[in-house]
N, C-alpha and C. Protein backbone atom coordinates (compact mmCIF):
# COMPACT_ATOMS: atom_id res chain seq x y z
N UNK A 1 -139.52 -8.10 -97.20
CA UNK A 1 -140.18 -8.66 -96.06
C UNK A 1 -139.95 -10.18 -96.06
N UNK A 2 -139.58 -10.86 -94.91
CA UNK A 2 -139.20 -12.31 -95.08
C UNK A 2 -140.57 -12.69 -94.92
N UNK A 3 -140.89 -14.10 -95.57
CA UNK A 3 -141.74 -14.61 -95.50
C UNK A 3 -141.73 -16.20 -94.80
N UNK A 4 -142.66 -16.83 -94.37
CA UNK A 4 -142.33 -18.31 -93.52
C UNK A 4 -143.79 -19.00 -93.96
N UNK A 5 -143.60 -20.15 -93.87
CA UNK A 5 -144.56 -21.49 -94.37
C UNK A 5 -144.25 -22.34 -93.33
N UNK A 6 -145.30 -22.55 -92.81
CA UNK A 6 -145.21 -23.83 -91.86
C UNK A 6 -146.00 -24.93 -92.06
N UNK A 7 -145.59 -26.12 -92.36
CA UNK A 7 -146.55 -26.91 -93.06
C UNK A 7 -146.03 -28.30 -92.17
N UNK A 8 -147.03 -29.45 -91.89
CA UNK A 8 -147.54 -30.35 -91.37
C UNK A 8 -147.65 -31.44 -92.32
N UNK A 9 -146.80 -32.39 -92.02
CA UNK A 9 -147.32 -33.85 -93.62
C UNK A 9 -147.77 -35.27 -92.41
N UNK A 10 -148.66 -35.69 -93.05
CA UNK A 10 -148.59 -37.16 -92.26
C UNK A 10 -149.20 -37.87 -93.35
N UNK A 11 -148.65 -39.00 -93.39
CA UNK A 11 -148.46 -39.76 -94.47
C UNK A 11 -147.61 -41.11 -94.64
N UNK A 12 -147.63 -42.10 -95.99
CA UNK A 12 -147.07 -43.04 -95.89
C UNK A 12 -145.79 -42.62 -96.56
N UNK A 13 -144.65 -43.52 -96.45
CA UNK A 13 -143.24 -43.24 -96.94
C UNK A 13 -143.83 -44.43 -98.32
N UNK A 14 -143.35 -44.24 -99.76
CA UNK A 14 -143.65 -44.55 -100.36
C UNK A 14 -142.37 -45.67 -101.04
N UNK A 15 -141.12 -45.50 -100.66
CA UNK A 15 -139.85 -46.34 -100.55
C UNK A 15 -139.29 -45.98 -99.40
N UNK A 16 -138.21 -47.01 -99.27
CA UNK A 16 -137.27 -46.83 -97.77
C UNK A 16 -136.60 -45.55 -98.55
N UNK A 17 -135.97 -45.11 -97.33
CA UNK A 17 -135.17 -43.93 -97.34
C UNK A 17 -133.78 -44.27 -97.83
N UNK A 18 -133.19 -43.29 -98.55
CA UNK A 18 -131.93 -43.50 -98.97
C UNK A 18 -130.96 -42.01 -98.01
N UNK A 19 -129.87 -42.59 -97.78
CA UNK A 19 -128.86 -42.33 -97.10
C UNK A 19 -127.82 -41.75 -97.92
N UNK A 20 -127.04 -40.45 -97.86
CA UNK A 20 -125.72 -40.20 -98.72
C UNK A 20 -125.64 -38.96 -97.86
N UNK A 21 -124.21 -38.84 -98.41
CA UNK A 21 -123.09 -37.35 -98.04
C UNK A 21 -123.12 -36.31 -98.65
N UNK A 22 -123.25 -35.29 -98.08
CA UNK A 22 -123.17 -33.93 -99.44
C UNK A 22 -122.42 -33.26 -98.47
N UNK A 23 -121.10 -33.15 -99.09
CA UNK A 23 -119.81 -32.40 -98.67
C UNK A 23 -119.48 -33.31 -97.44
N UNK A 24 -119.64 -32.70 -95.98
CA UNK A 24 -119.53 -33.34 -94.48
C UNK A 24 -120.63 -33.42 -93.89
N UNK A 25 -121.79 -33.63 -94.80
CA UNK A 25 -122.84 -33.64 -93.94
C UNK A 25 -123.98 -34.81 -94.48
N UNK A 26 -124.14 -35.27 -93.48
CA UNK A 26 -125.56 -36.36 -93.71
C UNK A 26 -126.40 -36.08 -94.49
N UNK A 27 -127.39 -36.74 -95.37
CA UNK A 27 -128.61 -36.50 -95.28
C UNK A 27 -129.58 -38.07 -95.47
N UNK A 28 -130.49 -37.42 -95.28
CA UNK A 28 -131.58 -39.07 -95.35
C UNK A 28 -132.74 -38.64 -96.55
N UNK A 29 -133.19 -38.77 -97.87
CA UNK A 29 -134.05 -38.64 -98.39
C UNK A 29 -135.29 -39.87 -98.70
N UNK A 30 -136.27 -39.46 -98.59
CA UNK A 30 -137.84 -40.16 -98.77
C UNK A 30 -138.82 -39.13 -99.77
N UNK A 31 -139.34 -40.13 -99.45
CA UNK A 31 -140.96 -39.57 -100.32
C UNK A 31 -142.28 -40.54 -99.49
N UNK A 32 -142.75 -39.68 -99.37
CA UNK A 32 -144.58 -39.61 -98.72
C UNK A 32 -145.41 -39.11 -99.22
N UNK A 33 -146.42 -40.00 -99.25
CA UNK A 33 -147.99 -39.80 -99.86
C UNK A 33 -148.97 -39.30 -99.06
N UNK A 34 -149.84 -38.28 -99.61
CA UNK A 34 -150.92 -38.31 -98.50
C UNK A 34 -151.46 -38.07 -99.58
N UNK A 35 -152.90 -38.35 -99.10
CA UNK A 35 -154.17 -39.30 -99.92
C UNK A 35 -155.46 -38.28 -99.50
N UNK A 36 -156.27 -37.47 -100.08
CA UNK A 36 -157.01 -36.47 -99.89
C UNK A 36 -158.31 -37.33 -100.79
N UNK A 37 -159.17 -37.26 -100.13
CA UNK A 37 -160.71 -37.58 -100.71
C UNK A 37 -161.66 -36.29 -100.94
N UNK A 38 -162.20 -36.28 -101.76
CA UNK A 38 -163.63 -35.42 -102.18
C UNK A 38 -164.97 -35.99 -102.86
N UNK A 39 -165.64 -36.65 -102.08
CA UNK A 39 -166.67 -36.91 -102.38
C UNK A 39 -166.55 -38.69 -103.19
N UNK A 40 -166.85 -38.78 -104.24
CA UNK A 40 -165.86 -40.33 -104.70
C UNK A 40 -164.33 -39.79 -105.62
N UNK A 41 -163.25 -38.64 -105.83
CA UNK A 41 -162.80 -38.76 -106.14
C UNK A 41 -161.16 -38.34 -104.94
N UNK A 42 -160.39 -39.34 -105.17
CA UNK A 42 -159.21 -39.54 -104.48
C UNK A 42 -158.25 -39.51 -104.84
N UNK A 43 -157.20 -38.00 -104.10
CA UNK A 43 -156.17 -37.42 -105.05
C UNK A 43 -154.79 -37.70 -103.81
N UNK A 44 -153.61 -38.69 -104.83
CA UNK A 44 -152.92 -38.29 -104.12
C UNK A 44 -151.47 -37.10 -104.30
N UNK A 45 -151.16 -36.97 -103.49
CA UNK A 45 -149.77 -35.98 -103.21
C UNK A 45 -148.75 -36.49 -102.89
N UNK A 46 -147.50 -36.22 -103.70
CA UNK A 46 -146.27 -36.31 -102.93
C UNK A 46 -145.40 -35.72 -102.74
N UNK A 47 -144.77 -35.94 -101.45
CA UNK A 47 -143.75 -34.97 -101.27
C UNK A 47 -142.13 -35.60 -101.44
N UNK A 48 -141.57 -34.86 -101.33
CA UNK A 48 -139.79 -35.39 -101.44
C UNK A 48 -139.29 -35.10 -100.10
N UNK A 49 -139.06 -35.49 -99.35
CA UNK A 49 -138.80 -35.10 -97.89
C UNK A 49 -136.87 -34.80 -97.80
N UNK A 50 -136.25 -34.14 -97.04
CA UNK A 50 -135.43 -34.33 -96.69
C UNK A 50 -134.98 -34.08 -94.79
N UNK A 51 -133.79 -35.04 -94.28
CA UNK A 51 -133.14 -34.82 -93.10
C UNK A 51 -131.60 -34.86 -93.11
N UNK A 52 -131.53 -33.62 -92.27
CA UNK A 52 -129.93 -33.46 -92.53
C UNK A 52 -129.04 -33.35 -91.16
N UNK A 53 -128.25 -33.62 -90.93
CA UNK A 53 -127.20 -32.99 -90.13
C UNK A 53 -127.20 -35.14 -89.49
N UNK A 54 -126.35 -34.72 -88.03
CA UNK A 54 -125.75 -35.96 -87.68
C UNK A 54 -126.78 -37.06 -87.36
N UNK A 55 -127.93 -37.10 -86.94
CA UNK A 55 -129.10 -37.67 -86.69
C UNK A 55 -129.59 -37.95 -87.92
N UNK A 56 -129.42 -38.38 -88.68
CA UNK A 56 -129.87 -38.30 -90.08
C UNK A 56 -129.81 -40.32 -90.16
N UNK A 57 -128.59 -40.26 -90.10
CA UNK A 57 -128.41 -41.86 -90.59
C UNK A 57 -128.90 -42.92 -89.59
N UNK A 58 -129.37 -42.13 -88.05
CA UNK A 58 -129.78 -43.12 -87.43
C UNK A 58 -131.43 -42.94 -87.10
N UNK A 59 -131.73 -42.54 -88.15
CA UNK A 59 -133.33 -41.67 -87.96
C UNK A 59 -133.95 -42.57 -89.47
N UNK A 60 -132.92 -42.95 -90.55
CA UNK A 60 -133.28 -43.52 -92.04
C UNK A 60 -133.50 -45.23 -91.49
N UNK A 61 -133.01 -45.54 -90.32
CA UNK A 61 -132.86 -47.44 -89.96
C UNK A 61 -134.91 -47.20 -90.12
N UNK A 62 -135.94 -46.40 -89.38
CA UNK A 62 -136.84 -46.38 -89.29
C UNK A 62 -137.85 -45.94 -90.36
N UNK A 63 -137.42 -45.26 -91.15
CA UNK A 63 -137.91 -44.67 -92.51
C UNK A 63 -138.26 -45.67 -93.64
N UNK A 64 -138.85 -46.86 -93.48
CA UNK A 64 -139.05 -47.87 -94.59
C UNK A 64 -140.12 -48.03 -95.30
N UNK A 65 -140.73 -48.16 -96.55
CA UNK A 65 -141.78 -48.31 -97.01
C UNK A 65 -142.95 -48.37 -96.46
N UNK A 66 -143.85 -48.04 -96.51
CA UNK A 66 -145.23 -48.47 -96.29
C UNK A 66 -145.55 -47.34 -94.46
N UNK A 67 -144.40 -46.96 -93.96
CA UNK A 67 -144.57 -46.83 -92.53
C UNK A 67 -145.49 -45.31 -92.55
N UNK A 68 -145.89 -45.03 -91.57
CA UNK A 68 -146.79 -44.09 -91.34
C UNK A 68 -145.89 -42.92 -90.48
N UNK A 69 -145.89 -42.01 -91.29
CA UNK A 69 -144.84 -40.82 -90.28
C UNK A 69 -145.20 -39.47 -90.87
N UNK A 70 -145.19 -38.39 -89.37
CA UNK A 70 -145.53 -37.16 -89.40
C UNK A 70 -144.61 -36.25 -89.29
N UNK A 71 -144.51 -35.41 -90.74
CA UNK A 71 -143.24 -34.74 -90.29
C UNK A 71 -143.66 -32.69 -90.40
């Protein structure tokens, strides 16, 4: 039976994005934080993000530290 996950991040980018080739194809990699509270204790998460195909390298000019993005 196939199975699917659909998941929602919004969050800060924690470095700019880095840019490289794998084979003929773009990609743009990051990492984002999101920051979950419970009561006084505050946990964060991160993720490793990736974007691929031709839109990739002109989608990383905007991907810089600190920025706030929902992916």
């Amino acid at each position: 039976m196939p199975s699917l996950c659909n998941l929602t991040l919004a969050g800060h980018l924690g470095r700019d994005a880095e840019t490289k080739t794998v084979g003929d194809q773009t990609v743009v990699e990051w990492s984002m934080a999101f920051t979950s509270k419970q009561k006084d204790k505050e946990t964060t998460t991160w993720f490793k993000c990736a974007y691929w195909g031709a839109r990739a390298a002109k989608v990383a000019q905007y991907l810089t530290k600190g920025k706030a993005v929902l992916v």
